[in-house]
C-alpha atoms as a PDB file:
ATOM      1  CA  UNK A   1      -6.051 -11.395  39.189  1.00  0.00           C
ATOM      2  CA  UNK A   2      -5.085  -7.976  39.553  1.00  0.00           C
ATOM      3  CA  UNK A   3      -1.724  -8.606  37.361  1.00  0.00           C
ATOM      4  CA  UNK A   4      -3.299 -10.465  34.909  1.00  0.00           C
ATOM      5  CA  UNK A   5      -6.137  -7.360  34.774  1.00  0.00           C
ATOM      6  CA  UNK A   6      -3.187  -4.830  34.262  1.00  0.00           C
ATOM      7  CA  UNK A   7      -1.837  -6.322  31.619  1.00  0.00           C
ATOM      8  CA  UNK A   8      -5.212  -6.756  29.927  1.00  0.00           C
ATOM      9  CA  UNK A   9      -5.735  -2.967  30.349  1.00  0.00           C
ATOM     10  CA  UNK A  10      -2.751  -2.870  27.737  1.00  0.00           C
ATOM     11  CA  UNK A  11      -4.616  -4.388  24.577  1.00  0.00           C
ATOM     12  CA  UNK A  12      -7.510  -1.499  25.200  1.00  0.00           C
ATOM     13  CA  UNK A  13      -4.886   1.204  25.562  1.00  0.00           C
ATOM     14  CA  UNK A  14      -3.034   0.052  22.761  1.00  0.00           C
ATOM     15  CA  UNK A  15      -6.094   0.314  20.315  1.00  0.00           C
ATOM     16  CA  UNK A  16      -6.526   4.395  22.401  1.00  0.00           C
ATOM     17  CA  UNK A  17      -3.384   5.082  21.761  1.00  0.00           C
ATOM     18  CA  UNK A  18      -1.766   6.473  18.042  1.00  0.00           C
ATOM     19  CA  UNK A  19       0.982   4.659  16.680  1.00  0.00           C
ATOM     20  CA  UNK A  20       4.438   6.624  17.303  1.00  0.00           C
ATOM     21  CA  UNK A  21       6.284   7.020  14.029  1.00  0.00           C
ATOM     22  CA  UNK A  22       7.581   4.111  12.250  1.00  0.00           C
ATOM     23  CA  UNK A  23      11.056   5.149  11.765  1.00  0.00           C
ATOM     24  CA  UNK A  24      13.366   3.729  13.942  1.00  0.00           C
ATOM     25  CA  UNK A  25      13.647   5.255  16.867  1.00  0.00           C
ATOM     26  CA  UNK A  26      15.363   4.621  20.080  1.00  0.00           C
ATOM     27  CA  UNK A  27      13.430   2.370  22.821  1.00  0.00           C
ATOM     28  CA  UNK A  28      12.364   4.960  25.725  1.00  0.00           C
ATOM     29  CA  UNK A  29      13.904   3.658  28.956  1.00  0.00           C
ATOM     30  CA  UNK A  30      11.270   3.790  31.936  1.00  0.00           C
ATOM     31  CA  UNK A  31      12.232   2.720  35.760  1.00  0.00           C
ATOM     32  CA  UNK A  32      10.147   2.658  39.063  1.00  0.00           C
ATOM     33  CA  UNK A  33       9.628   6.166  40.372  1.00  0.00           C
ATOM     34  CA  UNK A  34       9.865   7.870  36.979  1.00  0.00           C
ATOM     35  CA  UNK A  35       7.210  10.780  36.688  1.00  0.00           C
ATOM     36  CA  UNK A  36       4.741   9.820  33.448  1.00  0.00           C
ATOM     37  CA  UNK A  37       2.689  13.073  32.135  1.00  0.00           C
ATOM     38  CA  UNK A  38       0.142  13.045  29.696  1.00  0.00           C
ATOM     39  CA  UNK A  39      -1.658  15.011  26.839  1.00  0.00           C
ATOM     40  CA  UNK A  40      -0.390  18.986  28.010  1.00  0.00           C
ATOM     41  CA  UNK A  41       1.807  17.912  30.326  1.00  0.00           C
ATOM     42  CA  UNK A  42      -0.741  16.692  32.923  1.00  0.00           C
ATOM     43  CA  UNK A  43       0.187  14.474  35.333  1.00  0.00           C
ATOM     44  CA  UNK A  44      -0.717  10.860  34.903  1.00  0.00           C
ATOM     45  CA  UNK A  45       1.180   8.881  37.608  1.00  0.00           C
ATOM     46  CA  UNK A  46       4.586   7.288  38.735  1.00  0.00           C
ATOM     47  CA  UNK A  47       5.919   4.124  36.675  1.00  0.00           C
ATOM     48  CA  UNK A  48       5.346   1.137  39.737  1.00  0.00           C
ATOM     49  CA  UNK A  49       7.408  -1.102  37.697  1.00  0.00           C
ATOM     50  CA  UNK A  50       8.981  -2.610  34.226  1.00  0.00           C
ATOM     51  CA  UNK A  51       8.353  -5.693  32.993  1.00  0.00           C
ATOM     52  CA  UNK A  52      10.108  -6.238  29.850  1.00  0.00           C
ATOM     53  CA  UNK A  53       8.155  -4.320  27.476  1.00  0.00           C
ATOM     54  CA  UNK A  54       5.471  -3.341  29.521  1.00  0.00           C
ATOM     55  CA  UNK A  55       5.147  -0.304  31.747  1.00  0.00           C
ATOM     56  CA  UNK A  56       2.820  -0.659  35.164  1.00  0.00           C
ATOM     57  CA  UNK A  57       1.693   2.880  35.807  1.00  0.00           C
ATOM     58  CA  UNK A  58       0.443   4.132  39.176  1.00  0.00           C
ATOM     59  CA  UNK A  59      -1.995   6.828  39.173  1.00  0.00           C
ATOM     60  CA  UNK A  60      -2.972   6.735  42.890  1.00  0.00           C
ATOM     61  CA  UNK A  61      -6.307   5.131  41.921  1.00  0.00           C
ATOM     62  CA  UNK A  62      -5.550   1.931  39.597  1.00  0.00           C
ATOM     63  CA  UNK A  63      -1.909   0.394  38.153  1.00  0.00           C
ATOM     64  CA  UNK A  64      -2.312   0.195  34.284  1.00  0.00           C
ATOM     65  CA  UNK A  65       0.147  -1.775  31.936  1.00  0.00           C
ATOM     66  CA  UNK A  66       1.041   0.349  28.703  1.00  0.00           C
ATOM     67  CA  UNK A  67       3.542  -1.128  26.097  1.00  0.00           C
ATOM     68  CA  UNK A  68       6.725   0.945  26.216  1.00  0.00           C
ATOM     69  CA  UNK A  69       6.222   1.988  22.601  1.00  0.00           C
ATOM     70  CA  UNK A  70       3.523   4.064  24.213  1.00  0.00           C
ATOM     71  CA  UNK A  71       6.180   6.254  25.792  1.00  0.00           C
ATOM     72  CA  UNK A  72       8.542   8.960  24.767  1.00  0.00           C
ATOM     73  CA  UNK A  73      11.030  10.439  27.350  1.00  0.00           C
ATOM     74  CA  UNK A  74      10.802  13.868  28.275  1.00  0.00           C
ATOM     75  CA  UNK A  75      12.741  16.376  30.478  1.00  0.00           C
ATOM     76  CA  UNK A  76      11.267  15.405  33.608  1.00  0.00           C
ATOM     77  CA  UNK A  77       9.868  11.805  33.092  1.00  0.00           C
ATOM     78  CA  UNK A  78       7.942   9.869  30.630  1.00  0.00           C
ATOM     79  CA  UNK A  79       4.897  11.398  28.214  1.00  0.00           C
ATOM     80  CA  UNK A  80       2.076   9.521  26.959  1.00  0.00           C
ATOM     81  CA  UNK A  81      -0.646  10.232  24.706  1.00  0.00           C
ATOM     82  CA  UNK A  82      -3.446   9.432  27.402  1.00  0.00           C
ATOM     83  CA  UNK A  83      -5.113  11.193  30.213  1.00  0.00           C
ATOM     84  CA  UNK A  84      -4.992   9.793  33.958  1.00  0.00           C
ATOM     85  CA  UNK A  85      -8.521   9.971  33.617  1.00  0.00           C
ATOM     86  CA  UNK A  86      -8.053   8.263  30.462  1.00  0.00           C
ATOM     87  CA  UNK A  87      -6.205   5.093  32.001  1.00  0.00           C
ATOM     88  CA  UNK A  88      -8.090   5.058  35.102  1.00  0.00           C
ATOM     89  CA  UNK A  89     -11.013   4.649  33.101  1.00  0.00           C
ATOM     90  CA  UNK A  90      -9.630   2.006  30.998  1.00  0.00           C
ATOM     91  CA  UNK A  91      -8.590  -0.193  33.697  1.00  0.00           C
ATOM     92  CA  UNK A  92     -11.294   0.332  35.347  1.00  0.00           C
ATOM     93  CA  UNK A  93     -13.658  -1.088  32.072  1.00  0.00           C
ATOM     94  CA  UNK A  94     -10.853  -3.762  31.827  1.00  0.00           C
ATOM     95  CA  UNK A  95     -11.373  -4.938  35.333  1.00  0.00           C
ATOM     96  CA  UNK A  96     -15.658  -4.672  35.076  1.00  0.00           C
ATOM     97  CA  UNK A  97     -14.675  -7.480  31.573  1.00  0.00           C
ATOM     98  CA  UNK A  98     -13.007  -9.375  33.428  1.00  0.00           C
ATOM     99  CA  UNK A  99     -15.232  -9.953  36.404  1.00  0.00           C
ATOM    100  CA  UNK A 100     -18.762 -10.000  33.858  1.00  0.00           C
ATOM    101  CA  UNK A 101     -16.731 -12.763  32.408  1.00  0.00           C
ATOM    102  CA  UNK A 102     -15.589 -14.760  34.596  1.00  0.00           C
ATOM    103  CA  UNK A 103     -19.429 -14.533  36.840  1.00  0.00           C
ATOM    104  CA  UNK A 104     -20.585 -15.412  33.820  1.00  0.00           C
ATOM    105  CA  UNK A 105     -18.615 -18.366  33.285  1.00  0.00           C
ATOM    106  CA  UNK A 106     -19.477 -19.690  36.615  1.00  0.00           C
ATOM    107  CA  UNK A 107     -22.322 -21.783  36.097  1.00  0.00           C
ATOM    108  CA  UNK A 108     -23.819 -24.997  37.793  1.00  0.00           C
ATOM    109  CA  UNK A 109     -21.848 -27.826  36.268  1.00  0.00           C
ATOM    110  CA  UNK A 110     -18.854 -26.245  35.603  1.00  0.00           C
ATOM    111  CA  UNK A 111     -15.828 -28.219  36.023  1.00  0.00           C
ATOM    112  CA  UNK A 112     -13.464 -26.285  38.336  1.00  0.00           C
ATOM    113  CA  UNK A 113      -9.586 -26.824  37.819  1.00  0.00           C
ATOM    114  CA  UNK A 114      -6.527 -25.850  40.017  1.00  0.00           C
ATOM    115  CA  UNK A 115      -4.638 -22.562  38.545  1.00  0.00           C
ATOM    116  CA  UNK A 116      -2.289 -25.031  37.105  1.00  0.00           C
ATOM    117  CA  UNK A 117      -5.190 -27.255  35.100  1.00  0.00           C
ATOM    118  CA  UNK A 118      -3.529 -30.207  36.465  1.00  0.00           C
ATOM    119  CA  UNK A 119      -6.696 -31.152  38.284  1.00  0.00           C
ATOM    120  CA  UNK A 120      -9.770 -31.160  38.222  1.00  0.00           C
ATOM    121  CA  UNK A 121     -11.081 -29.665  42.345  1.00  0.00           C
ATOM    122  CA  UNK A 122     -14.887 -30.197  41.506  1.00  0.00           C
ATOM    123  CA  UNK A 123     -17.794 -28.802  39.810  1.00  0.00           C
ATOM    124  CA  UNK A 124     -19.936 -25.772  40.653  1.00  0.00           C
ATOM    125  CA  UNK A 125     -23.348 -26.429  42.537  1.00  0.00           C
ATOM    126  CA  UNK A 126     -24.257 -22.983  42.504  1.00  0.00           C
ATOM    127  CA  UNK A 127     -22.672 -19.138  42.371  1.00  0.00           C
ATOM    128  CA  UNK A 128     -24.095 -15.525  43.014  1.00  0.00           C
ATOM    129  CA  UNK A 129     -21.961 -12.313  43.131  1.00  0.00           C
ATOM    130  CA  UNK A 130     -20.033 -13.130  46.092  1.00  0.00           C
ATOM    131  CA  UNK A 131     -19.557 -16.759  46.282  1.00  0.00           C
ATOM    132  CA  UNK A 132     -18.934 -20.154  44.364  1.00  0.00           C
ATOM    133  CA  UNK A 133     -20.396 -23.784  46.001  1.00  0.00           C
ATOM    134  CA  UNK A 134     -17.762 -26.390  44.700  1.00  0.00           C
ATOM    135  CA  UNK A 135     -18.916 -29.965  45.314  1.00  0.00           C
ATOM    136  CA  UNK A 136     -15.241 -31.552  45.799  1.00  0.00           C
ATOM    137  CA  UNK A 137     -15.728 -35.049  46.197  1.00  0.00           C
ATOM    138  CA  UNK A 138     -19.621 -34.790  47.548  1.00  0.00           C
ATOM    139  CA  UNK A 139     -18.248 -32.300  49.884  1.00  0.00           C
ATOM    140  CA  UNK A 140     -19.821 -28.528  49.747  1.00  0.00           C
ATOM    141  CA  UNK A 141     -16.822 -26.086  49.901  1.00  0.00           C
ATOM    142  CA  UNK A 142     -17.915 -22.279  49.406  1.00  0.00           C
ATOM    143  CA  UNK A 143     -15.734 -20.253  48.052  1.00  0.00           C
ATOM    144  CA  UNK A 144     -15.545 -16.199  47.059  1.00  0.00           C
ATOM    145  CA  UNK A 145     -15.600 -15.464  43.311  1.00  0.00           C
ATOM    146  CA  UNK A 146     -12.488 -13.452  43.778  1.00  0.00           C
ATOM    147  CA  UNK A 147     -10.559 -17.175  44.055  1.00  0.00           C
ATOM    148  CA  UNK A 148     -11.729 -18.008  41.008  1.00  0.00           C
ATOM    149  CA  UNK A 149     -10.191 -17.442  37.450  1.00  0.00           C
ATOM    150  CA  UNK A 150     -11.883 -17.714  33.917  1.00  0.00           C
ATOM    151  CA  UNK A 151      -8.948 -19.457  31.475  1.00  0.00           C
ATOM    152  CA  UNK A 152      -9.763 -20.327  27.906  1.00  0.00           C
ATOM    153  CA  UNK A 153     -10.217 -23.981  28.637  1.00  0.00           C
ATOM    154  CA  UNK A 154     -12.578 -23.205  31.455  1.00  0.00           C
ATOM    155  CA  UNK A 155     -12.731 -22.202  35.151  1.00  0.00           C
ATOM    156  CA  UNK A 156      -9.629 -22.348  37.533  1.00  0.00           C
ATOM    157  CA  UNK A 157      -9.515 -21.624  41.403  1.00  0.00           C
ATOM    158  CA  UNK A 158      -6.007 -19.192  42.350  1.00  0.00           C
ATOM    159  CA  UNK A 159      -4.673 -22.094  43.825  1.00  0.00           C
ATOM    160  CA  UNK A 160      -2.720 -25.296  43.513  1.00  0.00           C
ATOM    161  CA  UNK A 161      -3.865 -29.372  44.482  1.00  0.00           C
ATOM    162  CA  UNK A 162      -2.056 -28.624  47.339  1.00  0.00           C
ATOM    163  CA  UNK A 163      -2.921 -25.521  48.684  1.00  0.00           C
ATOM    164  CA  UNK A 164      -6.291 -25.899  47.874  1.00  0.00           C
ATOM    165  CA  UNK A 165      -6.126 -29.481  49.873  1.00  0.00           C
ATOM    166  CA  UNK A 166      -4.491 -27.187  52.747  1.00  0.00           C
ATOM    167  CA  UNK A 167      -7.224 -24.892  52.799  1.00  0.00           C
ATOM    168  CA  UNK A 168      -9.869 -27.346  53.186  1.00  0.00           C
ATOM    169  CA  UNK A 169      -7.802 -28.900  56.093  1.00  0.00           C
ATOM    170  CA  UNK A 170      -7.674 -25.760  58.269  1.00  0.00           C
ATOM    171  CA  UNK A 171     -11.612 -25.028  57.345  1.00  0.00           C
ATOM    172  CA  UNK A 172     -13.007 -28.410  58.859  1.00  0.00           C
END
């Protein structure tokens, strides 16, 4: 969930963040441990990791995913145009979306799939912050909301058929 939150963070960066000139211009090279300073020169955090085109930044607080077009290389690291603050607070807002969706997508009724969508675990009996009751085959299984994931098609739990099956095996 985290990952998939990081990434998110990008699209609401991207729309904080002012285009870098159009011209053509060489593609900014970032690795893990590179220093990544902000507006002024203030420190924003170390790059965690590259992924393609995207950019996980550590700030000591969060890990936010910026598009490398958002970078420009400087003497001693990376520059962006946004604040630690600025990111912290971003992925921060990206992370509160996520979770207000996905509680509010867990209703009574709701079919419940495996992370794959291959099949179908249950339905939900009934949720509050914390947990999710799953009727799997007339059986009550309780589960926290942080196991669950809202997908465009519906709700999924963070596991497979199987692992989910293995799970319910060591809790009886």
């Amino acid at each position: 969930m985290k990952n998939f939150l990081t990434l998110m963070t990008s699209a609401a960066l991207l729309a904080a963040t002012p285009a870098l000139a159009q011209d053509a211009v060489p593609a900014v090279e970032a690795a893990a441990g590179m220093k990544v300073f902000g507006p002024n020169g203030g420190d924003v955090g170390i790059v965690d990791s590259v992924n393609g085109d995207v950019v996980i930044v550590a700030t000591g607080k969060n890990m936010g995913a910026l598009p490398i077009s958002a970078f420009a290389k400087v003497e001693n690291g990376l520059s962006v145009t946004i604040t630690r603050a600025d990111l912290d607070a971003a992925v921060e807002k990206a992370e509160a979306d996520a979770k207000a969706t996905l509680l509010a997508s867990l209703t009574p009724g709701t079919e419940v799939k495996t992370v794959s969508g291959a099949a179908v675990i249950g339905t939900i009996e009934e949720s509050d912050a914390d947990y999710v009751t799953v009727n799997h085959a007339g059986q009550p299984v309780k589960l926290p909301v942080a196991a669950f994931m809202a997908q465009a098609d519906g709700v999924s739990i963070t596991m497979t058929e199987d692992q989910f099956k293995a799970a319910l095996a060591g809790t009886q």
